[in-house]
C-alpha atoms as a PDB file:
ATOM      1  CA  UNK A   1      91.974 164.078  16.984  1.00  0.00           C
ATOM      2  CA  UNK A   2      89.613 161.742  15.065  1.00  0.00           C
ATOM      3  CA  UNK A   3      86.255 160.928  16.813  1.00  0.00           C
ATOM      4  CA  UNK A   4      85.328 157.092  16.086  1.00  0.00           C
ATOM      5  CA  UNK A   5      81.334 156.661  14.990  1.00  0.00           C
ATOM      6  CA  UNK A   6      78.967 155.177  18.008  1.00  0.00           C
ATOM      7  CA  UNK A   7      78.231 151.411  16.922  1.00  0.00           C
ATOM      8  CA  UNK A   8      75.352 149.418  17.817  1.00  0.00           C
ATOM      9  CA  UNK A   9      78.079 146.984  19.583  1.00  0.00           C
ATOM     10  CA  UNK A  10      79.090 150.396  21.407  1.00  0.00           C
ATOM     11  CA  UNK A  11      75.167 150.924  22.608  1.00  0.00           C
ATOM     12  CA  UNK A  12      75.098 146.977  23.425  1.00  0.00           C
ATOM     13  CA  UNK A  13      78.634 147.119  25.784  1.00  0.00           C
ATOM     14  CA  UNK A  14      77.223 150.429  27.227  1.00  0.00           C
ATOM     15  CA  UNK A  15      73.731 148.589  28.164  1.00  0.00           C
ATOM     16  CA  UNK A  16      75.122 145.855  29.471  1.00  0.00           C
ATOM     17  CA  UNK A  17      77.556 146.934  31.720  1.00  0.00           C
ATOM     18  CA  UNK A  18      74.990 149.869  32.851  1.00  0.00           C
ATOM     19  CA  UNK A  19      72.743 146.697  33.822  1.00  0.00           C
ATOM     20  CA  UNK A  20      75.713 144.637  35.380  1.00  0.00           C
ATOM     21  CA  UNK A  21      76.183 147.338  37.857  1.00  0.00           C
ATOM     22  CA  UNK A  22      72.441 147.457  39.138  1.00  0.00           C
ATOM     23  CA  UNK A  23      72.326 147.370  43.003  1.00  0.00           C
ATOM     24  CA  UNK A  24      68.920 146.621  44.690  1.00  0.00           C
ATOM     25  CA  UNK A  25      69.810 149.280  47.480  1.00  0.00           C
ATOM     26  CA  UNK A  26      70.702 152.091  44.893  1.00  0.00           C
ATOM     27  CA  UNK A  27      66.898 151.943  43.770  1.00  0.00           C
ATOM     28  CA  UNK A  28      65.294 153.066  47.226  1.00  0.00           C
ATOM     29  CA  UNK A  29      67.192 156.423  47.161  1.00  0.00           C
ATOM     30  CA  UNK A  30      65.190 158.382  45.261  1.00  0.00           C
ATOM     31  CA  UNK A  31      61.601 158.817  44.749  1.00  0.00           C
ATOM     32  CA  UNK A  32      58.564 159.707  42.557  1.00  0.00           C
ATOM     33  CA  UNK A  33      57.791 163.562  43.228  1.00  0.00           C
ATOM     34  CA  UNK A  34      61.777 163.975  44.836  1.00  0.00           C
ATOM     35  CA  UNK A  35      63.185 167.289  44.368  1.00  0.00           C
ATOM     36  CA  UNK A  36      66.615 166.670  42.744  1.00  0.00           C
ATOM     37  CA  UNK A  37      69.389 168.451  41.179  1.00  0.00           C
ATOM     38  CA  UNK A  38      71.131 167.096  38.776  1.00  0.00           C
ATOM     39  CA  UNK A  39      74.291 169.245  38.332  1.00  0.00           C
ATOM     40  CA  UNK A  40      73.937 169.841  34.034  1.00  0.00           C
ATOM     41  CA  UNK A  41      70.576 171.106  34.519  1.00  0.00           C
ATOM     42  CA  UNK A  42      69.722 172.429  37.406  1.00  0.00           C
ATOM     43  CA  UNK A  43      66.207 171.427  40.157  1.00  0.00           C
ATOM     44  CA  UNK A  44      63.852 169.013  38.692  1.00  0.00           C
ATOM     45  CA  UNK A  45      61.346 166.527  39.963  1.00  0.00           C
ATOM     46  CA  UNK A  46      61.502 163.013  39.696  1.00  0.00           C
ATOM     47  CA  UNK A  47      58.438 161.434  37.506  1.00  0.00           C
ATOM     48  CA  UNK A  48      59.293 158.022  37.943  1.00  0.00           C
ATOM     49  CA  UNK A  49      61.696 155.025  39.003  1.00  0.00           C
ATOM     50  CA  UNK A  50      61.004 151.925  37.251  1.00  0.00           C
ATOM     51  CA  UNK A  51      62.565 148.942  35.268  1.00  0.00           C
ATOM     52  CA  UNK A  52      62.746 149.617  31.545  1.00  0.00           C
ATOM     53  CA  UNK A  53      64.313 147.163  28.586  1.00  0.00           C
ATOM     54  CA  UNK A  54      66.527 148.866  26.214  1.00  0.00           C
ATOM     55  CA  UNK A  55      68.641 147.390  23.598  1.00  0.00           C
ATOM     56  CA  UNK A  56      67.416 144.032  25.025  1.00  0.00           C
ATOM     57  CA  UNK A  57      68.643 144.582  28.752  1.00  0.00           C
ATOM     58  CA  UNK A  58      66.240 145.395  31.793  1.00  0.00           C
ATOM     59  CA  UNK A  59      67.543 148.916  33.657  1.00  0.00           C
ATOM     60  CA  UNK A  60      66.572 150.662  36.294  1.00  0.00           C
ATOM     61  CA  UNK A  61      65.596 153.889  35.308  1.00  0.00           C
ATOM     62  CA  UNK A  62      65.201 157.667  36.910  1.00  0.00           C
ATOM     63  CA  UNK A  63      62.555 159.889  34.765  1.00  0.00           C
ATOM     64  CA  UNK A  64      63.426 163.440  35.564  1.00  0.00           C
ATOM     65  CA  UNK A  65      61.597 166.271  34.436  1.00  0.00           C
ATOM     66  CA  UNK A  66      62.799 170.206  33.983  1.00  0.00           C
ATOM     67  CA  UNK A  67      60.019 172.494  34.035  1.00  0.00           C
ATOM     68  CA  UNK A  68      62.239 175.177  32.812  1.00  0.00           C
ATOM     69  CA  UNK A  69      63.435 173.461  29.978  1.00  0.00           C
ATOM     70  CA  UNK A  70      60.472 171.365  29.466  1.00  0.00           C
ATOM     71  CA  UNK A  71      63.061 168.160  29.196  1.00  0.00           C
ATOM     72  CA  UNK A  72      62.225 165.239  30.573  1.00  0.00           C
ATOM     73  CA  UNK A  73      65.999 163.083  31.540  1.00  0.00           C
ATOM     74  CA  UNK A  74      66.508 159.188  32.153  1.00  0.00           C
ATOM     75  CA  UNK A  75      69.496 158.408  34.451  1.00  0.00           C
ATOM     76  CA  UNK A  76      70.279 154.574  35.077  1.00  0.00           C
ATOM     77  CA  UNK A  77      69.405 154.497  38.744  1.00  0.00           C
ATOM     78  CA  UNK A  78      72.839 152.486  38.385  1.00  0.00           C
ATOM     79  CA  UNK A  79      74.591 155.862  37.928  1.00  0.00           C
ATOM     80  CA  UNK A  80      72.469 157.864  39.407  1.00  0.00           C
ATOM     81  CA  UNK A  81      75.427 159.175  42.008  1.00  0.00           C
ATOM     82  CA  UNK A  82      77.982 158.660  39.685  1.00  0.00           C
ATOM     83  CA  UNK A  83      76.629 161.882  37.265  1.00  0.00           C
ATOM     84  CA  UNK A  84      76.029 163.831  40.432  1.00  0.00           C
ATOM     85  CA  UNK A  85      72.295 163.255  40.576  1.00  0.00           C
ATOM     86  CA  UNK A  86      71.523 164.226  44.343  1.00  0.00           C
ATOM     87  CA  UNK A  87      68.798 165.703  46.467  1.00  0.00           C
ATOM     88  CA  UNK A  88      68.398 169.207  47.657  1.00  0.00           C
ATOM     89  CA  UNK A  89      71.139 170.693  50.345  1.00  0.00           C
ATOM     90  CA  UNK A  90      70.115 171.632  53.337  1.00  0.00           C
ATOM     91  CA  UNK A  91      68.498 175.251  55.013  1.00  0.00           C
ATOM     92  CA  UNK A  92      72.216 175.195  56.525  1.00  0.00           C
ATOM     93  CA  UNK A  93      74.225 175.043  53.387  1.00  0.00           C
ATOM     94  CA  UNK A  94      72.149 177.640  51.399  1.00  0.00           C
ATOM     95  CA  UNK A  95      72.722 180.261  54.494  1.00  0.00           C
ATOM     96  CA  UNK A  96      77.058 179.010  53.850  1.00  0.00           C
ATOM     97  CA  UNK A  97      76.072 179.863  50.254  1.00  0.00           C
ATOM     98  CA  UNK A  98      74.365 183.606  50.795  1.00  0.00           C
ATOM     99  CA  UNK A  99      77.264 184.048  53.012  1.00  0.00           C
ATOM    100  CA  UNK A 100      79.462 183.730  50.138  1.00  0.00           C
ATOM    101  CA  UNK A 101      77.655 186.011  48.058  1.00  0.00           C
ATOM    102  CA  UNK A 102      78.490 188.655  50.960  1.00  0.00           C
ATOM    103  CA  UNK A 103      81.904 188.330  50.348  1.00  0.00           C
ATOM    104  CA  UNK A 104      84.360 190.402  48.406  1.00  0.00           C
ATOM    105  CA  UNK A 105      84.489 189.116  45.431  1.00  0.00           C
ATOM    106  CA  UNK A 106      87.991 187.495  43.963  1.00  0.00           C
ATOM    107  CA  UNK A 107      89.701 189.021  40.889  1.00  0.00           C
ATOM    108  CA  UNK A 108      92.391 186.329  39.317  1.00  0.00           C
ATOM    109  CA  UNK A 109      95.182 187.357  36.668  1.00  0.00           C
ATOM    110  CA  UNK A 110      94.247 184.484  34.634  1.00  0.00           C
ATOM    111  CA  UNK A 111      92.977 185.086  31.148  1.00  0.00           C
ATOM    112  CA  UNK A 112      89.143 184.849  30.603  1.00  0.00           C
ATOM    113  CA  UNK A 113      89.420 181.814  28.946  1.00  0.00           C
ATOM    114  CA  UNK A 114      91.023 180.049  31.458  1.00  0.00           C
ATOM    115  CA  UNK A 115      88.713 181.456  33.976  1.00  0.00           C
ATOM    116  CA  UNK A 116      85.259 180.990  31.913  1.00  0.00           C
ATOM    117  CA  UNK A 117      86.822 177.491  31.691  1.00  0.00           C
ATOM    118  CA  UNK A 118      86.625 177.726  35.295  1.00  0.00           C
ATOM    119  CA  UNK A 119      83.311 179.137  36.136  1.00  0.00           C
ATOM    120  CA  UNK A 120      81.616 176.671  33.523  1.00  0.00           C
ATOM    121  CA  UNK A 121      83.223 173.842  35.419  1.00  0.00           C
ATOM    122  CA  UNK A 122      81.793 175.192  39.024  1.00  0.00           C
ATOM    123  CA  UNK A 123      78.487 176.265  37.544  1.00  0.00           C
ATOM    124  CA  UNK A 124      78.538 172.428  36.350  1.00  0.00           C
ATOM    125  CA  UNK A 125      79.123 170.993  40.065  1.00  0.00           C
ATOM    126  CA  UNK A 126      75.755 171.871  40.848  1.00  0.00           C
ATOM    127  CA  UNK A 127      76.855 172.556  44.051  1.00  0.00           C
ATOM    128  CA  UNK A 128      75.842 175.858  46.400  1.00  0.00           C
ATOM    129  CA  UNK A 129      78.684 177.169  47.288  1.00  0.00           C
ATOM    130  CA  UNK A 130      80.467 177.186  44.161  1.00  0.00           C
ATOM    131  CA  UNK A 131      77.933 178.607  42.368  1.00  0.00           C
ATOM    132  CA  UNK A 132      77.603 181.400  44.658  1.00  0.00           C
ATOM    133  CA  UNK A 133      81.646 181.851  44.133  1.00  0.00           C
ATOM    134  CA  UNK A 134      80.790 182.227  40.742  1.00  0.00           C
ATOM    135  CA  UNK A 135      77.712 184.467  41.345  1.00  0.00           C
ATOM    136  CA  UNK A 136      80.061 186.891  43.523  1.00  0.00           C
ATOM    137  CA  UNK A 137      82.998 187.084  41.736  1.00  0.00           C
ATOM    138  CA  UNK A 138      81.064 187.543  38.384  1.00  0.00           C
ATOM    139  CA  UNK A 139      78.931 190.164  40.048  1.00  0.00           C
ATOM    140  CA  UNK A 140      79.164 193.306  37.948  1.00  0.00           C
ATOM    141  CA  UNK A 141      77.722 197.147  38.708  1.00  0.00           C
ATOM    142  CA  UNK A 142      73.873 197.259  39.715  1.00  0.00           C
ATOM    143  CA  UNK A 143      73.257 197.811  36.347  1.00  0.00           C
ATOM    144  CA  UNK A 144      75.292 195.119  34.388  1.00  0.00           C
ATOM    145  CA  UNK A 145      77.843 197.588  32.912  1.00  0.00           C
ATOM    146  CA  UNK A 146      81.432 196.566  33.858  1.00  0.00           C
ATOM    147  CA  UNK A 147      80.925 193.082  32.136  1.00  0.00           C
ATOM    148  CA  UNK A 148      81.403 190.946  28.602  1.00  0.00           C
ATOM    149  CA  UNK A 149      78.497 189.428  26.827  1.00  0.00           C
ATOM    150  CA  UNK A 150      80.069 186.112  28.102  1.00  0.00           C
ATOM    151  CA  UNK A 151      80.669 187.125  31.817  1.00  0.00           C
ATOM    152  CA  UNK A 152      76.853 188.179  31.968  1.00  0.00           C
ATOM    153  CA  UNK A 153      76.092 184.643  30.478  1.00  0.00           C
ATOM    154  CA  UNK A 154      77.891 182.548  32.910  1.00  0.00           C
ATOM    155  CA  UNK A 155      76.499 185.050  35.980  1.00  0.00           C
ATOM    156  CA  UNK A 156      72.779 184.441  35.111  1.00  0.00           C
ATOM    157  CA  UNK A 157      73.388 180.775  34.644  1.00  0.00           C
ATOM    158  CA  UNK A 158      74.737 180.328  38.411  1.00  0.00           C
ATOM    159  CA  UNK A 159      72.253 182.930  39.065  1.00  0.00           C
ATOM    160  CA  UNK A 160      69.733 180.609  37.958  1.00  0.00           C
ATOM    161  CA  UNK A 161      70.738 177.209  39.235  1.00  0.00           C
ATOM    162  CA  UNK A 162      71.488 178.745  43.269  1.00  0.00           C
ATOM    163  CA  UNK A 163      68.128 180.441  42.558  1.00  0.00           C
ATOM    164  CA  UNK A 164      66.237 177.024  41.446  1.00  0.00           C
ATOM    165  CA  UNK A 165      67.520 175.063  44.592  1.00  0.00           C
ATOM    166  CA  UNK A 166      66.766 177.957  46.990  1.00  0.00           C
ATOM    167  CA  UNK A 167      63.080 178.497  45.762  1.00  0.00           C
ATOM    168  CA  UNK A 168      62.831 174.450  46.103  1.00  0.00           C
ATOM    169  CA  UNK A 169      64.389 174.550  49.413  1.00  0.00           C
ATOM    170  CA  UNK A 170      62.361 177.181  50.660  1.00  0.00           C
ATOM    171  CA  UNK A 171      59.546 176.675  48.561  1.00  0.00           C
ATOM    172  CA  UNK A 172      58.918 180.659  47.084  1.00  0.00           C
ATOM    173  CA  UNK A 173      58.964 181.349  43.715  1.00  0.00           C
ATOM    174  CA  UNK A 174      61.694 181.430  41.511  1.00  0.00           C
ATOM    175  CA  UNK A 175      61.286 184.759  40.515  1.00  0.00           C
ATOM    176  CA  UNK A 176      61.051 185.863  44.523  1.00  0.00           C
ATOM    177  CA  UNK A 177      64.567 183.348  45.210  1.00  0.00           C
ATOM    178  CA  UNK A 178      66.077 185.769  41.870  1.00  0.00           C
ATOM    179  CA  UNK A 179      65.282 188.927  44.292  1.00  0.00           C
ATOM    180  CA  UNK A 180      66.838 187.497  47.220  1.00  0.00           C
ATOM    181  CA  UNK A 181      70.175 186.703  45.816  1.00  0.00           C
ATOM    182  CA  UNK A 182      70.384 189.766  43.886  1.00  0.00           C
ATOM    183  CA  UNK A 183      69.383 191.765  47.173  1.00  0.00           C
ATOM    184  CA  UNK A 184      71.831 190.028  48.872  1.00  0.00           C
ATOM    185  CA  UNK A 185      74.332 191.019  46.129  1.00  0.00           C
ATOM    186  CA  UNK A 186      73.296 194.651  46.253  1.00  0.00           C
ATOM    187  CA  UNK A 187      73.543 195.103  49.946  1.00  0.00           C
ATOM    188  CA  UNK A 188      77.385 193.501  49.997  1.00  0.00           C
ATOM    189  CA  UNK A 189      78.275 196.191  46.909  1.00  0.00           C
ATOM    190  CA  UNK A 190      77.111 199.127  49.624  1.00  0.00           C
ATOM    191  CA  UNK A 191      78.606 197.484  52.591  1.00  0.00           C
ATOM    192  CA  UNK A 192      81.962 197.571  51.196  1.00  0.00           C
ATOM    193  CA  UNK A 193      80.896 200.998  49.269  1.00  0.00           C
ATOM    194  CA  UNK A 194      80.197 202.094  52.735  1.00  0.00           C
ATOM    195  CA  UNK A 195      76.594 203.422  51.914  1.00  0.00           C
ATOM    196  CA  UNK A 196      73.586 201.719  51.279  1.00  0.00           C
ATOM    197  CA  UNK A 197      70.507 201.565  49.229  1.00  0.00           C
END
């Protein structure tokens, strides 16, 4: 399939109807120093919200920045829900989410490309409770043997984006929010081993 070249008239249309769609109510959602995850890249903090011309049209923007990644993000506050952008879940919903981890995890029949195709697409919700899905069922021996080079990858990512919202939520360090989930992990693996560490 041929890809057609981004035009300026493309960028214009784009602007425009990204400005057409600005809603006074949509601005008041979020807020300088929020804690927000956007689902591509994981918990960062909002630097600004503010009006901003580009390609001659005024938009409301949302600056986001990632520590991790040291990337700073402008959403159109416009489409702010639209991409997923969304503050962080509740205690509640990251206990739903460690319960998940304690579950057994699920083995499917499909083949790994179908299911990385999968777990990419959960890991990409943003959301809790499928990352811990992904977390679980990716889970390999305590000491990573028992999985591909691309299985570990798409572990560690979920591992890291539960891992980012939990330390915001219950503002530890991410490196202490790491050891919890893997804990958690390890003391499921004995509980259905029947022994524990």
């Amino acid at each position: 399939m041929a890809t057609r070249p981004i035009t300026a008239a493309m960028v214009t249309a784009a602007a425009r109807a990204t400005a057409a769609k600005i809603k006074p109510k949509d601005a008041h959602t979020f807020h300088k120093g929020d804690a927000v995850v956007y689902p591509a890249h994981g918990v960062g903090v909002i630097e600004s919200v503010g009006s901003e011309e580009i390609a001659g049209y005024r938009l409301n923007l949302i600056h986001i920045s990632f520590e991790d990644s040291q990337m700073t993000l402008r959403v159109p506050v416009a489409q702010a829900h639209t991409v997923g952008l969304r503050k962080l879940v509740s205690r509640e919903t990251l206990a739903a989410a460690l319960a998940i981890l304690r579950g057994r995890p699920r083995t499917s029949r499909l083949m790994w490309a179908k299911r990385s195709q999968e777990y990419l697409a959960k890991i990409n919700t943003g959301e809790p409770g499928a990352l811990a899905e992904v977390i679980r069922d990716l889970q390999s021996a305590g000491d990573g043997s028992n999985s591909s080079f691309s299985q570990r990858n798409l572990f560690e990512l979920a591992l890291e984006r539960l891992a980012g919202e939990l330390a915001a939520v219950r503002r530890i360090a991410r490196q202490d929010a790491i050891e919890l989930l893997n804990r958690t992990l390890a003391n499921a693996r004995a509980d259905s081993a029947g022994t524990h560490p």
